[in-house]
Protein backbone atom coordinates (compact mmCIF):
# COMPACT_ATOMS: atom_id res chain seq x y z
CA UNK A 1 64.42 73.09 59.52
CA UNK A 2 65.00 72.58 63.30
CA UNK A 3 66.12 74.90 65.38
CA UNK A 4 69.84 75.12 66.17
CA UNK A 5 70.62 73.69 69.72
CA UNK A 6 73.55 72.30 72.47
CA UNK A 7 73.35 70.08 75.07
CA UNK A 8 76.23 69.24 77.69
CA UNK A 9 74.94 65.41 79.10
CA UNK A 10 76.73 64.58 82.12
CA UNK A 11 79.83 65.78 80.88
CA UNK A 12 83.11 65.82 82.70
CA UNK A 13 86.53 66.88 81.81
CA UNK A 14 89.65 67.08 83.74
CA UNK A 15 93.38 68.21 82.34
CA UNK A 16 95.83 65.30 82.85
CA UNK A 17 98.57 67.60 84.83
CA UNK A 18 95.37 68.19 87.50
CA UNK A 19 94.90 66.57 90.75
CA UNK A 20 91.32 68.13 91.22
CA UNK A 21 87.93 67.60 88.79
CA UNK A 22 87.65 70.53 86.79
CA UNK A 23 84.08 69.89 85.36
CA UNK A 24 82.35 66.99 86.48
CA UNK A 25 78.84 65.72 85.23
CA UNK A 26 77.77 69.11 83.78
CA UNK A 27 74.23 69.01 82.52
CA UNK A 28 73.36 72.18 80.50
CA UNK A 29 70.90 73.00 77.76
CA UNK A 30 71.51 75.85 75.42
CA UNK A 31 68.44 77.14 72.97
CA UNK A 32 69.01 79.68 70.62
CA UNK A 33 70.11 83.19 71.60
CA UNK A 34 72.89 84.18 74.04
CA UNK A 35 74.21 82.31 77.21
CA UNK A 36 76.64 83.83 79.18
CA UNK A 37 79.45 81.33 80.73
CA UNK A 38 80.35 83.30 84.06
CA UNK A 39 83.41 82.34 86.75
CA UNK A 40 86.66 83.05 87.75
CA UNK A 41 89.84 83.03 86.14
CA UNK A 42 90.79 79.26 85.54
CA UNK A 43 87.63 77.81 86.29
CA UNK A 44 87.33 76.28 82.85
CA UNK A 45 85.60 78.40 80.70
CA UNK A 46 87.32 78.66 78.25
CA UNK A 47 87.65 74.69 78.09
CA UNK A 48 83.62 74.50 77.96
CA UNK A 49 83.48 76.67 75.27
CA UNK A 50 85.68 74.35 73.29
CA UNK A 51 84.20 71.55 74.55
CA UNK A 52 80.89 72.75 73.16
CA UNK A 53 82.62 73.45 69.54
CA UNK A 54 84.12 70.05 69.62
CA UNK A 55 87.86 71.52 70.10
CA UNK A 56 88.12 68.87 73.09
CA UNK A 57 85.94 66.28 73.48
CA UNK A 58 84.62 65.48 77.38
CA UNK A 59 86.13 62.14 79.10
CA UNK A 60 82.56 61.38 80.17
CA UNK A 61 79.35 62.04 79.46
CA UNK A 62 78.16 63.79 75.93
CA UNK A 63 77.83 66.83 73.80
CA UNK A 64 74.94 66.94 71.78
CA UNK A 65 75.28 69.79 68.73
CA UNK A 66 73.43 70.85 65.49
CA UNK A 67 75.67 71.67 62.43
CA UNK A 68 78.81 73.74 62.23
CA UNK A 69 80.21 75.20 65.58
CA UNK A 70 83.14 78.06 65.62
CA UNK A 71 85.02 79.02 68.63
CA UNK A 72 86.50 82.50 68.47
CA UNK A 73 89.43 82.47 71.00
CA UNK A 74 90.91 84.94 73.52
CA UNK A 75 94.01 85.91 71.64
CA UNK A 76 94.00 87.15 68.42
CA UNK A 77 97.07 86.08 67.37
CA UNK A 78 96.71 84.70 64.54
CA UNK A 79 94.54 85.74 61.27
CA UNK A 80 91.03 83.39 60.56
CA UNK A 81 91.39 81.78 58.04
CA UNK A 82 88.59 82.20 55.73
CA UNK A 83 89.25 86.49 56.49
CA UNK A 84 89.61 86.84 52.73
CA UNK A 85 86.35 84.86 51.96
CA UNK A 86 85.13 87.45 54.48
CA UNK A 87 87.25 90.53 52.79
CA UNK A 88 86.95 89.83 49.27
CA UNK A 89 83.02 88.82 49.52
CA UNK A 90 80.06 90.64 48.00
CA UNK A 91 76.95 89.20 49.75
CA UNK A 92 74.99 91.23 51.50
CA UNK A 93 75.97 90.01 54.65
CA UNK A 94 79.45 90.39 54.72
CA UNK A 95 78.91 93.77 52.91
CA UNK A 96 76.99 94.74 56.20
CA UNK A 97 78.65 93.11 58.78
CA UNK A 98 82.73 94.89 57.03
CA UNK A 99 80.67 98.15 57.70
CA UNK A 100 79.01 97.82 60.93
CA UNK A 101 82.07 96.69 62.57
CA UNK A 102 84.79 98.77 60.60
CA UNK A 103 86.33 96.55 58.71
CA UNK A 104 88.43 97.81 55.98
CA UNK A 105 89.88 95.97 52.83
CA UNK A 106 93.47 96.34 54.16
CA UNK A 107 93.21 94.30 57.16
CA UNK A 108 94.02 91.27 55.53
CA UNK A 109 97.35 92.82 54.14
CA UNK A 110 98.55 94.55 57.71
CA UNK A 111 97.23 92.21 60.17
CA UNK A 112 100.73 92.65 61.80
CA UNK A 113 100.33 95.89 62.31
CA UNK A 114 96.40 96.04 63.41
CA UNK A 115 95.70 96.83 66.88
CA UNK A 116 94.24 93.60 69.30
CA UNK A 117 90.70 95.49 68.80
CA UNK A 118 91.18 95.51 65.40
CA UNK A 119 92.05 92.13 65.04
CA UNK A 120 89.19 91.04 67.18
CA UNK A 121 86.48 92.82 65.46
CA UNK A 122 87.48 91.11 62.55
CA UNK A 123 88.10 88.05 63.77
CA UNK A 124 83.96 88.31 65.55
CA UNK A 125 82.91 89.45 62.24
CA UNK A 126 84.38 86.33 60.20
CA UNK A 127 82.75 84.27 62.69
CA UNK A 128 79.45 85.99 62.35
CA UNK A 129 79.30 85.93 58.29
CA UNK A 130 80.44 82.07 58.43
CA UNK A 131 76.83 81.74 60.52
CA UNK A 132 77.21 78.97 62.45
CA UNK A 133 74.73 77.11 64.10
CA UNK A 134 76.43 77.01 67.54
CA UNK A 135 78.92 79.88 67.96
CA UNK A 136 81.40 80.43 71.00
CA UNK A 137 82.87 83.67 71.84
CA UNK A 138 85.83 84.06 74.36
CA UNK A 139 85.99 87.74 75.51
CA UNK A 140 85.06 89.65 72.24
CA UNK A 141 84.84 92.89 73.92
CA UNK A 142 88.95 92.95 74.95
CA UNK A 143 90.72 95.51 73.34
CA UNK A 144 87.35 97.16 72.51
CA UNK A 145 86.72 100.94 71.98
CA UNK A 146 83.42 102.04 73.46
CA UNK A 147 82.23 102.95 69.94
CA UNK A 148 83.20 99.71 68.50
CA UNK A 149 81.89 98.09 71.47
CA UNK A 150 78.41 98.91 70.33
CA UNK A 151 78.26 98.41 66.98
CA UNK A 152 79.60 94.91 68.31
CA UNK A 153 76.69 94.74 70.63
CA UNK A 154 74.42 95.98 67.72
CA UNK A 155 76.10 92.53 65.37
CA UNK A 156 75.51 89.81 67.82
CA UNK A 157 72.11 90.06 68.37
CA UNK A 158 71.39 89.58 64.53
CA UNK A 159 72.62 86.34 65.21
CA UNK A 160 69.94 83.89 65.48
CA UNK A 161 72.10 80.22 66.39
CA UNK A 162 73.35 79.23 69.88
CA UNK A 163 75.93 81.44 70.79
CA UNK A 164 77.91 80.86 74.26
CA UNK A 165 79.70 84.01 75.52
CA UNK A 166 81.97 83.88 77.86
CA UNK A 167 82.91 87.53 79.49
CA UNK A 168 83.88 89.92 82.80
CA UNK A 169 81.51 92.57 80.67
CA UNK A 170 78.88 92.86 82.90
CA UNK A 171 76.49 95.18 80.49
CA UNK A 172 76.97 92.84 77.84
CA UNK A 173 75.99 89.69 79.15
CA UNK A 174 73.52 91.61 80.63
CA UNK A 175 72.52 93.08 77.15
CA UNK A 176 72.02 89.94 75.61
CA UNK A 177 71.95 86.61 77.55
CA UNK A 178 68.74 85.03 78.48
CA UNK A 179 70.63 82.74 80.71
CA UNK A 180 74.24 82.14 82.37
CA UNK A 181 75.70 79.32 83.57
CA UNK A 182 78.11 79.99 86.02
CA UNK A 183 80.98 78.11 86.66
CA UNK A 184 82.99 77.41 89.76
CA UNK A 185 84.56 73.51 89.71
CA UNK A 186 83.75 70.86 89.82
CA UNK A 187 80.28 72.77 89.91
CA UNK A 188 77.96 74.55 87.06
CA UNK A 189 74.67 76.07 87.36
CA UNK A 190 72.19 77.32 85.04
CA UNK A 191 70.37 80.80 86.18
CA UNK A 192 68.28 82.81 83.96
CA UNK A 193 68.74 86.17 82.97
CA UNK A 194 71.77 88.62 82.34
CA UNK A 195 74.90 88.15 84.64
CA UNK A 196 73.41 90.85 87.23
CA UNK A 197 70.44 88.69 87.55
CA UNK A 198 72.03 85.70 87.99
CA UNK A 199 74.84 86.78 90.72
CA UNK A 200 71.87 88.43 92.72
CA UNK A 201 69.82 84.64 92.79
CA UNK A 202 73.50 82.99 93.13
CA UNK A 203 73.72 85.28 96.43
CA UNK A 204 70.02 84.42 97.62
CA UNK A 205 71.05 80.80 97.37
CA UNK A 206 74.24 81.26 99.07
CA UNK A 207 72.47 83.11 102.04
CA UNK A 208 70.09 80.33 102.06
CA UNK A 209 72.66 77.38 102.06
CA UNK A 210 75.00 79.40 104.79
CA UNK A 211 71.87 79.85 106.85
CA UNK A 212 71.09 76.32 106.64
CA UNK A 213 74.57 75.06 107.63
CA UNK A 214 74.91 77.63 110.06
CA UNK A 215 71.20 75.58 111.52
CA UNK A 216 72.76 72.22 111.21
CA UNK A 217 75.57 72.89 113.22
CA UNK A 218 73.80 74.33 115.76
CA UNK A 219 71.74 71.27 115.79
CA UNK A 220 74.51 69.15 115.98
CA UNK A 221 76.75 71.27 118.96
CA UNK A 222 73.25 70.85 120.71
CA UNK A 223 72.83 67.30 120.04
CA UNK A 224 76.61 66.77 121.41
CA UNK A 225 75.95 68.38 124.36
CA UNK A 226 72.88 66.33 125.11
CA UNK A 227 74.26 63.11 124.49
CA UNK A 228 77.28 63.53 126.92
CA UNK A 229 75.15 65.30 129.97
CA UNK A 230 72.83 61.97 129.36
CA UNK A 231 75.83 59.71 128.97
CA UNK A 232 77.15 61.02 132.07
CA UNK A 233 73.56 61.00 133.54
CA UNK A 234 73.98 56.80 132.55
CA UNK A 235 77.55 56.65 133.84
CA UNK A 236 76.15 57.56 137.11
CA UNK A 237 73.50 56.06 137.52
CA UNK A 238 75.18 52.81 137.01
CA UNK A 239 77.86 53.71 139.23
CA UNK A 240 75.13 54.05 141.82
CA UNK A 241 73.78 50.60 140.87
CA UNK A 242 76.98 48.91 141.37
CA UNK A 243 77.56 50.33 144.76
CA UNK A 244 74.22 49.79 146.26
CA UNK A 245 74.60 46.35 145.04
CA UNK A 246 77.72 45.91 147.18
CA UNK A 247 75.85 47.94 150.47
CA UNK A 248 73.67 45.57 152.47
CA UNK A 249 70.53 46.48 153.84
CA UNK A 250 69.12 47.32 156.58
CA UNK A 251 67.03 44.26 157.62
CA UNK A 252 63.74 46.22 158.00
CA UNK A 253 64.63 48.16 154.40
CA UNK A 254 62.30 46.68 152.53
CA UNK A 255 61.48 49.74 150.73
CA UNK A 256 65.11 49.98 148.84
CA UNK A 257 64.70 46.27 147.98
CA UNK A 258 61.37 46.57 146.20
CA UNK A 259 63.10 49.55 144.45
CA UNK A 260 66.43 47.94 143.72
CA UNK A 261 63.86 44.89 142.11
CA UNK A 262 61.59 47.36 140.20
CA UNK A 263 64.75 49.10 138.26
CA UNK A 264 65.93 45.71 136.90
CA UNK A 265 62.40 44.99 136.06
CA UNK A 266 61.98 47.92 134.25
CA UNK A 267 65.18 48.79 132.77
CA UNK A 268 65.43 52.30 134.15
CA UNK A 269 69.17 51.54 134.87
CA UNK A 270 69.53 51.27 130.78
CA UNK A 271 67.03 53.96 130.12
CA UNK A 272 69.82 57.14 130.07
CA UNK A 273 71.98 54.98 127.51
CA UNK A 274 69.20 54.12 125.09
CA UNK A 275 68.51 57.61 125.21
CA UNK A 276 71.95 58.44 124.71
CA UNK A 277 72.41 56.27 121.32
CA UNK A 278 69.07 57.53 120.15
CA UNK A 279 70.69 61.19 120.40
CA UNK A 280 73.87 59.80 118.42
CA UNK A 281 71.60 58.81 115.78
CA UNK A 282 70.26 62.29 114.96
CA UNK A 283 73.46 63.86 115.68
CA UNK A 284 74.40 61.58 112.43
CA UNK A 285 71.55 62.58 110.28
CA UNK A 286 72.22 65.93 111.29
CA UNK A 287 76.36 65.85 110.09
CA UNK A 288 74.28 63.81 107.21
CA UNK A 289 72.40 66.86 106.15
CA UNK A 290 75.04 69.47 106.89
CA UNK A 291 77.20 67.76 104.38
CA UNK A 292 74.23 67.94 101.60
CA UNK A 293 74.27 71.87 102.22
CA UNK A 294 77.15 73.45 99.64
CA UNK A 295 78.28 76.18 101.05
CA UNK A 296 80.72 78.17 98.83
CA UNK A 297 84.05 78.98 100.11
CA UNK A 298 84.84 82.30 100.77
CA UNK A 299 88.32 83.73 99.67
CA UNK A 300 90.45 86.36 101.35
CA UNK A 301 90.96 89.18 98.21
CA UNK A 302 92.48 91.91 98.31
CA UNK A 303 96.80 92.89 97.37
CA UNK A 304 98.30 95.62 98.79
CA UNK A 305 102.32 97.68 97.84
CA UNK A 306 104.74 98.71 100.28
CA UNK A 307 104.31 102.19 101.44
CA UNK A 308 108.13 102.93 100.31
CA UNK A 309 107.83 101.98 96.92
CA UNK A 310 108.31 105.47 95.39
CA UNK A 311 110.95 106.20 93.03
CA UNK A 312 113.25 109.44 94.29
CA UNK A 313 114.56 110.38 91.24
CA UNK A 314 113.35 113.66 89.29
CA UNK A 315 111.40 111.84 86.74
CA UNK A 316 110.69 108.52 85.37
CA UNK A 317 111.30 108.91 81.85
CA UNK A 318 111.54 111.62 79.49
CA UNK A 319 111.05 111.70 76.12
CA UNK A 320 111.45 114.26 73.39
CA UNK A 321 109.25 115.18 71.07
CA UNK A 322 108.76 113.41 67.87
CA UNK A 323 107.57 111.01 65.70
CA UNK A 324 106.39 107.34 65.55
CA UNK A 325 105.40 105.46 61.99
CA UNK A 326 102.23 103.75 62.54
CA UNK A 327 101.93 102.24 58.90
CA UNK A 328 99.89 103.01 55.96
CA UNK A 329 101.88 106.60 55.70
CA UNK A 330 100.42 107.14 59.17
CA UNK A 331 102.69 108.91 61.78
CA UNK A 332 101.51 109.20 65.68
CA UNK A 333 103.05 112.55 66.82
CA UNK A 334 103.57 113.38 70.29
CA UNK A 335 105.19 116.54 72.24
CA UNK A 336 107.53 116.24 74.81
CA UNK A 337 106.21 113.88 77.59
CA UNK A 338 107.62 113.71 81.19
CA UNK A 339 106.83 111.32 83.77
CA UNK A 340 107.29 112.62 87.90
CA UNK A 341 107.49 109.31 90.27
CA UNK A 342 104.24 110.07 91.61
CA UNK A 343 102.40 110.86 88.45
CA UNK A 344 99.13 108.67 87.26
CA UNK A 345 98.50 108.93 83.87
CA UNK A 346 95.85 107.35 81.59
CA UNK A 347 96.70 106.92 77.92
CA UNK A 348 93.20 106.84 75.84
CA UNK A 349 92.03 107.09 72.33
CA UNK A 350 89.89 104.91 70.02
CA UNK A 351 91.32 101.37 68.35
CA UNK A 352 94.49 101.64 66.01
CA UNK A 353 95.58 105.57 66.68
CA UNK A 354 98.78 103.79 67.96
CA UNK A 355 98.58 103.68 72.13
CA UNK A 356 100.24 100.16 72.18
CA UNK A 357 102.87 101.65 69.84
CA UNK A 358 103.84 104.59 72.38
CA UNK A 359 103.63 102.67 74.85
CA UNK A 360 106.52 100.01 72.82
CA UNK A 361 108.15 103.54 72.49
CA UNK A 362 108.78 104.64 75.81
CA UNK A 363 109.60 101.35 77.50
CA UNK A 364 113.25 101.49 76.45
CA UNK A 365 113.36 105.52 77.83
CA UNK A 366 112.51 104.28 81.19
CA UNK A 367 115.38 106.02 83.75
CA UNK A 368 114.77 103.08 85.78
CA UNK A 369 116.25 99.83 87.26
CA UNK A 370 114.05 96.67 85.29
CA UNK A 371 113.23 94.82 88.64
CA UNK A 372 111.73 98.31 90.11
CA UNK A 373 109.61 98.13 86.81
CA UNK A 374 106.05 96.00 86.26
CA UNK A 375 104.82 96.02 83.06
CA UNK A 376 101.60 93.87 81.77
CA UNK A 377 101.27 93.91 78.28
CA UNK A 378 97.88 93.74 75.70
CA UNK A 379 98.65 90.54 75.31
CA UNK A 380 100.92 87.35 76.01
CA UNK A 381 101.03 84.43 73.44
CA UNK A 382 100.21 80.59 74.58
CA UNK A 383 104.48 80.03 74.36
CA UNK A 384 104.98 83.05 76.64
CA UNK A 385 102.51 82.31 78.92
CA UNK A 386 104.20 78.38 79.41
CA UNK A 387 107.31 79.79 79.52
CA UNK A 388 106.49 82.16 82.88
CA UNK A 389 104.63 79.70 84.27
CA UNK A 390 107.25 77.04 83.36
CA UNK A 391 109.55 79.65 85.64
CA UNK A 392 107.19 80.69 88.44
CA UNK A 393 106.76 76.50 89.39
CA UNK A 394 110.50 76.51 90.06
CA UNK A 395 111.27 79.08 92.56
CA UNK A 396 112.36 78.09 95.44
CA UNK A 397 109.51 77.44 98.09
CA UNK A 398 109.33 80.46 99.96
CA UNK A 399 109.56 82.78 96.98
CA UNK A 400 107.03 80.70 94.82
CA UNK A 401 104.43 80.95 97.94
CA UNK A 402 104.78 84.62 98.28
CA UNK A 403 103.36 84.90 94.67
CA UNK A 404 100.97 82.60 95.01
CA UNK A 405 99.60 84.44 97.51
CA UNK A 406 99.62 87.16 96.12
CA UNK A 407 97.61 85.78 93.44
CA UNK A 408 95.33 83.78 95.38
CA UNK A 409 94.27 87.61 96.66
CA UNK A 410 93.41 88.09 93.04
CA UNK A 411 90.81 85.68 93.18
CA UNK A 412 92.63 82.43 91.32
CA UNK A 413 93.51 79.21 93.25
CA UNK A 414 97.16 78.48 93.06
CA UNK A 415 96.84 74.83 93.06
CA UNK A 416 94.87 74.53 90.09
CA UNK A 417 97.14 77.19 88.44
CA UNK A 418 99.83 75.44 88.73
CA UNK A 419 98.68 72.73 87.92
CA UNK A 420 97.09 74.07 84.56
CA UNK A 421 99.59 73.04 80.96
CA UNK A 422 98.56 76.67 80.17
CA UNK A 423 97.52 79.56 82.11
CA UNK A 424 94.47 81.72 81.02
CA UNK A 425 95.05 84.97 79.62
CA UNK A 426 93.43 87.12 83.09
CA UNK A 427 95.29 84.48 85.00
CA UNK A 428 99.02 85.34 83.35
CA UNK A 429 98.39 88.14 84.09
CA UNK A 430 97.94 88.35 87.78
CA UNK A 431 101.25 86.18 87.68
CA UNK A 432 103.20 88.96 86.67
CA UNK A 433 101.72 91.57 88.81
CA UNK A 434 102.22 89.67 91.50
CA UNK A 435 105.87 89.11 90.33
CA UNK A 436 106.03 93.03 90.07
CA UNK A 437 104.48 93.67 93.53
CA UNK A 438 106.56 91.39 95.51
CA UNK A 439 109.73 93.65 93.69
CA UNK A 440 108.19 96.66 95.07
CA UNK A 441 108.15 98.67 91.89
CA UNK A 442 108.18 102.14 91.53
CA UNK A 443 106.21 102.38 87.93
CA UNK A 444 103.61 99.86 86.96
CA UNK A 445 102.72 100.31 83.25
CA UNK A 446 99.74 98.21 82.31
CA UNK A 447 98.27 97.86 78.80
CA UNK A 448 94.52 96.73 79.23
CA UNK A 449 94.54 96.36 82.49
CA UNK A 450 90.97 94.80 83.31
CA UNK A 451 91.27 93.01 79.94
CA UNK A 452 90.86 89.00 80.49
CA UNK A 453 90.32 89.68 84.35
CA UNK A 454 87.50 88.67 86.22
CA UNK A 455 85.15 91.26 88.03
CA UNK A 456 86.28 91.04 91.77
CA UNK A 457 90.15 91.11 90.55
CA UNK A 458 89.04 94.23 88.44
CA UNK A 459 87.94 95.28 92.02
CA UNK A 460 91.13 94.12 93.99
CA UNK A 461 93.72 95.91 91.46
CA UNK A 462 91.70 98.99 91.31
CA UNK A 463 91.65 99.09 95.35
CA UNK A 464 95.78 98.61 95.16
CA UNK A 465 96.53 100.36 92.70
CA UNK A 466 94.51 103.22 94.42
CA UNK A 467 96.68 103.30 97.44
CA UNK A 468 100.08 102.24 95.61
CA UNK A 469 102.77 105.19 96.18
CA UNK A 470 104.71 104.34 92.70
CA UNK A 471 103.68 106.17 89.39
CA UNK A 472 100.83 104.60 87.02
CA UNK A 473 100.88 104.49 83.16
CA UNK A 474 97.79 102.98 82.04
CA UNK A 475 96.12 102.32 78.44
CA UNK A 476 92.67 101.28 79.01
CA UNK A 477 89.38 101.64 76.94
CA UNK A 478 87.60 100.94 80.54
CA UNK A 479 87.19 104.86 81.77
CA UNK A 480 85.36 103.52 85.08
CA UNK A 481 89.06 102.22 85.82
CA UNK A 482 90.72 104.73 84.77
CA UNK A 483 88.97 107.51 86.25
CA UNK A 484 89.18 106.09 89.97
CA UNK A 485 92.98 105.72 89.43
CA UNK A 486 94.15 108.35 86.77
CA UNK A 487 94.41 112.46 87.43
CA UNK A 488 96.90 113.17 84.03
CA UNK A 489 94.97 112.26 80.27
CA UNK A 490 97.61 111.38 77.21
CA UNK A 491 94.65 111.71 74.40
CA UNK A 492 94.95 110.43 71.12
CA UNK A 493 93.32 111.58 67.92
CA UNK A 494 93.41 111.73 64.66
CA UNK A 495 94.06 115.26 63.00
CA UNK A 496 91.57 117.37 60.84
CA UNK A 497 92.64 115.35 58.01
CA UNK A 498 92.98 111.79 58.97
CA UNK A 499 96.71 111.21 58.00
CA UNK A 500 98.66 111.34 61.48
CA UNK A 501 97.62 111.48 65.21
CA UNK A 502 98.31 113.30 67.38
CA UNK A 503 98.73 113.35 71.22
CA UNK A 504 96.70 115.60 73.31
CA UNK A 505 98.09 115.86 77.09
CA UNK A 506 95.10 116.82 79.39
């Protein structure tokens, strides 16, 4: 039986609301075992991904696949549909794959009420018992737990098809990729290795191509240079031509004659100008090469908050103690919980002990006006993400560039995002913060923060957010986030017997 494999031949794809390429003649091969897709937020990897599962099909050029291909998407909004094959099956397989990843039998009945990480374990592990030959996964560590995180890690490299993965999760694409193609449009390139191997050769050839433009423009300054001091050289020599040719000689000056005779004999009159156009000539080769040399554009990054955004009231919210159902005869109990404007606070605990759901239950508590307020949520359907977008593209001019901006410091290019008929999930995202930012909030509440978000907006929102006077409420399974930003701990965990949770404040 041959071995499973994907080929991208010259393939190009553009969205029709787009004035720019966004992949144009990519040429990729992918063998068995893991490639990483690598780029920024809207660069198009999620539409190679389902370009490679035959979700879209490329406007030129081919894709070349063996057998059945499955594309496990960003949001997990929806159930898979063969999940009660999956539940309900007694193979070997499944039984192993329901236990490494913690699926349980109920998930099918109270998907509503499973956490994202839930929902995307099983929606990884459906994917993985189907066995495809080419397999695409978009993000499968959002929403993650660090313990469910590696028994993920631990499932994915039983599987022996092609399997793209596109990720921000630097130790997992570093943990299993052989190779990465990494995107940033029109333009892909194949590098092998892990992520970290492939950014440090991306920046050797980006030294190398800056070093060689920065050589071809000094060429061509120098060339410039030369080719007016010689065309002035010609200008005057001829202008010295033209008025010994109107002087007349002394009648013994039969030296200047013989001279006067042996320059239009020999052409030294022309000789500056042919030397001249010669130096044009390599001054074009030279543009010629510079041109060949792709240098990548470099980005301002970086957002910052206004120094007075700091809420003067008492507190931001307080809420009593009590009691939240979490389904299943589950109850997440919390004591009281107070907020101070200034206060950073990190809500943690493993997937499903109900974070999202406290979250849901102290937004309406909030003693504060809604526009001083920014909150990101887990996630934002495909309909909500149109509909902000929908709004962001009609505010008026000055407004609408003051997000962009904004956003553009976050590491996406406006233009294209506008452009796009949907925003990615990271790129949503940045939308509303910037929304927030420009309102000068005094409480930012983010669920997931560095979910869908690529690595150097991870690094611009952990820099602002470091500095930002307002309070922080953050629920985040990334604890490299949370502990440059958070000094307050909101714990949850499951009591001694497994029925309720409980919240531990640290």
């Amino acid at each position: 039986m041959p071995a499973p494999s994907l080929q991208f031949q010259n393939v190009s794809f553009t969205y029709a609301s787009m004035t720019r390429p966004l992949l144009v003649e990519v040429k990729a091969h992918f063998p068995a075992g893991w490639t990483g897709v690598v780029g920024p937020n809207g660069a198009g990897k999620s539409t190679l991904l389902m370009l490679a599962v035959g979700e879209l099909e490329p406007q030129e050029g081919t894709v070349v696949r063996s057998g059945q291909a499955i594309y496990c998407a960003q949001r997990t909004d929806l159930p898979p549909e063969a999940l009660p094959d999956f539940v309900y099956a007694g193979d070997r397989e499944a039984l192993v794959l329901r236990d490494q990843l913690g699926i349980e039998d109920d998930w099918l009945d109270r998907w509503d009420t499973l956490s994202h990480g839930e929902r995307k374990r099983a929606q990884i592990g459906v994917a993985l018992w189907l066995d495809p030959d080419v397999l695409a996964l978009d993000e499968p560590t959002n929403h993650i737990d660090g313990e469910a995180r590696q028994l993920l890690i631990g499932a994915l490299r039983r599987y022996r098809g092609v399997g793209l993965l596109v990720s921000h999760d630097r130790e997992l694409l570093d943990a299993l990729c052989t190779q990465c193609l990494f995107i940033d449009p029109p333009d892909a390139s194949m590098r092998p290795g892990g992520v970290t191997q492939g950014s440090e050769q991306a920046g050797i050839e980006q030294e190398t191509a800056r070093r060689q433009d920065d050589a071809a423009k000094h060429t061509i300054t120098r060339l410039q240079r030369e080719t007016q001091r010689r065309r002035e050289a010609a200008d005057q020599f001829a202008a010295k031509t033209k008025a010994a040719k109107h002087r007349k000689p002394p009648a013994q000056d039969h030296d200047g004659t013989a001279m006067r005779n042996l320059a239009k004999l020999t052409g030294k009159d022309a000789f500056a100008g042919k030397l001249a156009a010669r130096i044009g000539d390599r001054v074009t080769r030279a543009r010629e090469q510079r041109a060949s040399v792709k240098v990548k554009k470099v980005y301002e990054l970086g957002i910052w908050l206004e120094s007075d955004a700091c809420s003067q009231r008492a507190s931001l919210f307080r809420v009593p103690a009590g009691e939240i159902p979490l389904g299943n005869d589950r109850r997440l109990c919390f004591p009281d919980l107070v907020m101070r404007p200034t206060d950073r606070i990190a809500v943690t605990g493993a997937n499903g002990l109900g974070k999202s759901t406290l979250l849901r239950h102290i937004m309406p508590q909030l003693d504060l006006p809604a526009e001083r307020i920014v909150h990101v949520p887990q996630e934002i359907t495909a309909d909500e993400s149109r509909r902000i977008l929908a709004e962001i593209a009609a505010l008026p001019k000055e407004r609408l560039g003051q997000i962009m901006t904004i956003v553009s410091r976050l590491g996406s290019r406006p233009q294209r995002l506008i452009e796009s008929d949907e925003p990615s999930p990271g790129e949503i995202r940045k939308i509303l913060l910037a929304l927030g930012i420009a309102g000068r909030p005094h409480l930012i509440v983010m669920d997931e923060p560095t979910n869908h978000m690529d690595l150097p907006s991870i690094t611009c929102l952990e820099e602002a957010l470091s500095e930002c006077p307002c309070g922080l409420l953050l629920v985040s399974h990334d604890f490299r986030f949370l502990g440059a930003l958070a000094t307050i701990n909101w714990h949850l965990v499951p009591t001694e017997t497994g029925a309720d949770v409980e919240v531990s404040l640290w």
